[in-house]
C-alpha atoms as a PDB file:
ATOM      1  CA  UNK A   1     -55.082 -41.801 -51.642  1.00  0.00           C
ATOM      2  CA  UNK A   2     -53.948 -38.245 -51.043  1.00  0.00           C
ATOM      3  CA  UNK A   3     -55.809 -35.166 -50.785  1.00  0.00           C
ATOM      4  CA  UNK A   4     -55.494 -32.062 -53.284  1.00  0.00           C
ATOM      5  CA  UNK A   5     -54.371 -29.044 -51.142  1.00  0.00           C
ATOM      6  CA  UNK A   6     -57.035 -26.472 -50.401  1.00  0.00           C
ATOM      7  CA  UNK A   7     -57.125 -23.071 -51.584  1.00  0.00           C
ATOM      8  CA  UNK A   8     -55.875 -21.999 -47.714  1.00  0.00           C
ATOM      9  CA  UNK A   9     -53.127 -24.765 -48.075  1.00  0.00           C
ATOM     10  CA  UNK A  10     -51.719 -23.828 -51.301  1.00  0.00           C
ATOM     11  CA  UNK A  11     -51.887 -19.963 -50.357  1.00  0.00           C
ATOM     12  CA  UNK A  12     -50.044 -21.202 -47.063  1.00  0.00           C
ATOM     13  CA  UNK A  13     -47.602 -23.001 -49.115  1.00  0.00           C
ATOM     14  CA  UNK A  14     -46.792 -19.867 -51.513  1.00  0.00           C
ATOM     15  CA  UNK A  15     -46.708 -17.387 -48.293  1.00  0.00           C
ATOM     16  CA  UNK A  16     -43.716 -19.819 -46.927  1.00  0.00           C
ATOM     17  CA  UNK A  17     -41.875 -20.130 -50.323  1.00  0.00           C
ATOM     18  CA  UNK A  18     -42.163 -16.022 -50.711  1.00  0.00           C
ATOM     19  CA  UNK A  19     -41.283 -15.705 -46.798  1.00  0.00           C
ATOM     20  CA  UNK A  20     -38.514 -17.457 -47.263  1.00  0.00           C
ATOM     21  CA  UNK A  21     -37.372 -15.584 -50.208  1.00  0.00           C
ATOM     22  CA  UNK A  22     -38.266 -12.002 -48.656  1.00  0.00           C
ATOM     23  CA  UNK A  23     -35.696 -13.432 -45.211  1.00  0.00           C
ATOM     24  CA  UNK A  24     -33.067 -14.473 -47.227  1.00  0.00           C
ATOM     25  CA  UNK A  25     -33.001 -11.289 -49.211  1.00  0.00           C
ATOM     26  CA  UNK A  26     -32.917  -8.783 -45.695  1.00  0.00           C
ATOM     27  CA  UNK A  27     -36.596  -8.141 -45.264  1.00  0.00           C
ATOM     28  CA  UNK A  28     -37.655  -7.870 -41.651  1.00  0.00           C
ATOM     29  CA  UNK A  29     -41.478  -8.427 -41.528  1.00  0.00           C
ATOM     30  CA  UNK A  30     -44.055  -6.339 -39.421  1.00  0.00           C
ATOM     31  CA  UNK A  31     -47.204  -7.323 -40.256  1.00  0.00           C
ATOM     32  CA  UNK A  32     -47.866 -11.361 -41.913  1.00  0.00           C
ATOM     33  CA  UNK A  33     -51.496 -12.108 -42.604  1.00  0.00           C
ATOM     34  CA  UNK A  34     -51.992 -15.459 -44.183  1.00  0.00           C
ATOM     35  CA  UNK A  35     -55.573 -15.440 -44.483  1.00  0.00           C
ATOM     36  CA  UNK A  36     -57.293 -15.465 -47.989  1.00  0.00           C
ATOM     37  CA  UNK A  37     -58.461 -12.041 -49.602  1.00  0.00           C
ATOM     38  CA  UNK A  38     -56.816 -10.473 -47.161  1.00  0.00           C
ATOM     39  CA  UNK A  39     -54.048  -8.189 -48.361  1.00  0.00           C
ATOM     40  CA  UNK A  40     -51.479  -7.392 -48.002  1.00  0.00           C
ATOM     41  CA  UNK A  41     -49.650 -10.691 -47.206  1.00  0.00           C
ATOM     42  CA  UNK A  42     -46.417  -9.005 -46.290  1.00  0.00           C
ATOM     43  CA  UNK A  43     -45.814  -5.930 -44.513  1.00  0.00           C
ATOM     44  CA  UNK A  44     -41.969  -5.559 -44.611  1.00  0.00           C
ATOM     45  CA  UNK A  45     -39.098  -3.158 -43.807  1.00  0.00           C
ATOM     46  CA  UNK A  46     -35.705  -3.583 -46.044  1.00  0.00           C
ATOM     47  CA  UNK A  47     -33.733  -0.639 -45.871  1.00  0.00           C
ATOM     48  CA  UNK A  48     -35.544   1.687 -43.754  1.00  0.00           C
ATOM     49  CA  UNK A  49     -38.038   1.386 -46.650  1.00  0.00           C
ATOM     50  CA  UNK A  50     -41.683   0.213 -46.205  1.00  0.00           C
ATOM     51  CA  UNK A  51     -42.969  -2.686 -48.907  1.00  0.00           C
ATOM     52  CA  UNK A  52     -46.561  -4.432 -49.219  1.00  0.00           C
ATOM     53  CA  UNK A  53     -46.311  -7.597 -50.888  1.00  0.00           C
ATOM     54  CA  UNK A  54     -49.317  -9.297 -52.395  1.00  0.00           C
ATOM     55  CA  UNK A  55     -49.100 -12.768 -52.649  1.00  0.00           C
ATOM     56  CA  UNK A  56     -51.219 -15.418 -55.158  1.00  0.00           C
ATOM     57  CA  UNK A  57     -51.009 -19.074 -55.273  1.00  0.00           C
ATOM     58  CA  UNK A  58     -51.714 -20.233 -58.837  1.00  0.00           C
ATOM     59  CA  UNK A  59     -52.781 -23.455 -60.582  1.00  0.00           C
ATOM     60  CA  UNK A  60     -52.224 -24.466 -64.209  1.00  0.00           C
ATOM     61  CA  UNK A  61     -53.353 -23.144 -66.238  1.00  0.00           C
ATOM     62  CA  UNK A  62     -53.189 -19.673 -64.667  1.00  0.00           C
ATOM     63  CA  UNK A  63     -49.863 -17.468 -65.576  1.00  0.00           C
ATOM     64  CA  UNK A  64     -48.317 -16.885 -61.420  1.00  0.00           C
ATOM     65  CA  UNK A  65     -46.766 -13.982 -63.472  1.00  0.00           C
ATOM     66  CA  UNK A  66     -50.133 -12.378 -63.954  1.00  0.00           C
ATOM     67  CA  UNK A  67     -52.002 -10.410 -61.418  1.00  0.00           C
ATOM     68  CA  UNK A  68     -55.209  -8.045 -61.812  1.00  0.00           C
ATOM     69  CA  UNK A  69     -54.101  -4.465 -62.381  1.00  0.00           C
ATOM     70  CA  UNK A  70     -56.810  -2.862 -61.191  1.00  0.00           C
ATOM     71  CA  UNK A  71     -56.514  -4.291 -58.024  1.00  0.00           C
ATOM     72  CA  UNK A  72     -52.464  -3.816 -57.888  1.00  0.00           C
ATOM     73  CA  UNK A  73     -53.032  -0.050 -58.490  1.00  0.00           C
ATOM     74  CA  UNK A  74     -55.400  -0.174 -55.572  1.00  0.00           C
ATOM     75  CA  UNK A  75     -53.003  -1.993 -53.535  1.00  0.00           C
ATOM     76  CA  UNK A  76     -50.297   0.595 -54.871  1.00  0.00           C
ATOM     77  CA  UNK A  77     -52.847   3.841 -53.912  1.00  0.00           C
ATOM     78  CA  UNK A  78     -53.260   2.344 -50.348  1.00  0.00           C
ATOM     79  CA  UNK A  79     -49.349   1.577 -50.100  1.00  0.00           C
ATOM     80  CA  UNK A  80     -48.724   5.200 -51.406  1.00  0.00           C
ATOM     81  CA  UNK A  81     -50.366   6.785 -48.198  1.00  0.00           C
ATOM     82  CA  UNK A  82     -47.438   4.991 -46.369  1.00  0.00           C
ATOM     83  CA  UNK A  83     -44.549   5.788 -48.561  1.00  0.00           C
ATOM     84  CA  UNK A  84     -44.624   2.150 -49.060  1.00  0.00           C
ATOM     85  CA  UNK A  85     -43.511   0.151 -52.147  1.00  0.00           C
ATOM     86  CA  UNK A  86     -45.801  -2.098 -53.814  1.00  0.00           C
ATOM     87  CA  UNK A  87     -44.995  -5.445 -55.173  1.00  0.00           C
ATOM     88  CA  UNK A  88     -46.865  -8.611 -56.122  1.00  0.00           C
ATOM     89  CA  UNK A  89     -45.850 -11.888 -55.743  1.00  0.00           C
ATOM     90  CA  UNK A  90     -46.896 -14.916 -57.557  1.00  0.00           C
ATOM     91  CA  UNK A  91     -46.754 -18.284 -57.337  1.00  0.00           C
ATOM     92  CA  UNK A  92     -47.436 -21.153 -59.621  1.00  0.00           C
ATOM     93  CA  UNK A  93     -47.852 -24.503 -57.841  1.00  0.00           C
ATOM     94  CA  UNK A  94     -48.437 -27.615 -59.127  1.00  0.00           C
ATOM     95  CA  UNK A  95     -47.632 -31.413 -58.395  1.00  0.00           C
ATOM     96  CA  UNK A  96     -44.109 -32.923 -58.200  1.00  0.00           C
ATOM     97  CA  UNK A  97     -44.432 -35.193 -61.498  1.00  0.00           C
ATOM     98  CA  UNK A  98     -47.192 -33.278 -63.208  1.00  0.00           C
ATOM     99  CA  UNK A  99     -47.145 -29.389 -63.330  1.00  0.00           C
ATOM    100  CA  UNK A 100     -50.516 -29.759 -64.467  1.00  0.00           C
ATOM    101  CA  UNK A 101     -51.854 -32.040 -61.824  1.00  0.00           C
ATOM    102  CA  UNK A 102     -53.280 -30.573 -58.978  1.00  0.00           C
ATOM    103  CA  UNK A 103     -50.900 -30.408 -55.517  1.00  0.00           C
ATOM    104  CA  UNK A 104     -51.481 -33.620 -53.337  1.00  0.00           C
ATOM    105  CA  UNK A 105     -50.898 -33.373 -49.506  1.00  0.00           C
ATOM    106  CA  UNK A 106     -47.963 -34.992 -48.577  1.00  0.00           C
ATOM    107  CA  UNK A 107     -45.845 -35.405 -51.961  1.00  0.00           C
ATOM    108  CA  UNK A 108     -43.528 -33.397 -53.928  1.00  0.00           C
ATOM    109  CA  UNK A 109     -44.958 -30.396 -55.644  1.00  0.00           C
ATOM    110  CA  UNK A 110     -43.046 -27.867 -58.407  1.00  0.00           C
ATOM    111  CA  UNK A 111     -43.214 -24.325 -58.471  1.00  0.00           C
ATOM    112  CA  UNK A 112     -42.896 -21.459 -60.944  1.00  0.00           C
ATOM    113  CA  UNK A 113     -41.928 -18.393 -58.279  1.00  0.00           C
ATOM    114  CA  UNK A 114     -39.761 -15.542 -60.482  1.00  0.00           C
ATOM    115  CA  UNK A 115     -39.466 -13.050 -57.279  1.00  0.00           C
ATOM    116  CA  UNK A 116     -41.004  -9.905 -56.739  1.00  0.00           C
ATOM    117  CA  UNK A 117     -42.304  -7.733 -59.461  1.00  0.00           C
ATOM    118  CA  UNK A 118     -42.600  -3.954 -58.378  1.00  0.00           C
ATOM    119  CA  UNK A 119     -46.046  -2.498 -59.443  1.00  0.00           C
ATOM    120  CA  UNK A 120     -45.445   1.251 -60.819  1.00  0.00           C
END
């Protein structure tokens, strides 16, 4: 019987799909941490510009749309200090037949990613 994914494995998981999203799209990254409450995930150049990118894995029933405001804005005041631009990434993950069912390890999973939302 397979495993649900911890809350380190399903952040890992998200960090890969948004890596993989932030390559494809030109970012070149300087800083990756991929440790929980650490943030942020992504420190990244794109066109000479500076962006910290917050990622969240989410489960159902949690929105991956939805982050804490409070804590954006202090993401965004710390961000500020290096002319950097803020965004938040979120990621819903759940498993492959069953949005609702947790992820196993080792099968198919789905995933609600929309991109990056700039916080303002």
């Amino acid at each position: 019987m397979s495993l649900p994914l911890t809350k380190q494995e399903l952040h890992n998981l998200a960090m890969n799909i948004v890596g993989k999203d932030l390559k494809e799209n030109g970012f070149e990254f300087l800083g990756i941490n991929s440790k929980l409450k650490k943030d942020p995930q992504f420190v990244a150049l794109k066109n000479k510009d500076l962006h910290f990118i917050i990622v969240r894995a989410t489960t159902y029933p949690e929105d991956a749309n939805t982050y804490d405001p409070i804590f954006m804005q202090t993401i965004k005041a710390h961000a500020d200090k290096f002319d950097a631009k803020t965004y938040y990434a979120g990621v819903g993950l759940g498993h492959g037949s069953d949005y609702a069912e947790p992820v196993l390890k080792g099968e198919n999973y789905t995933m609600v990613y929309n991109g990056l939302q700039e916080i303002l």
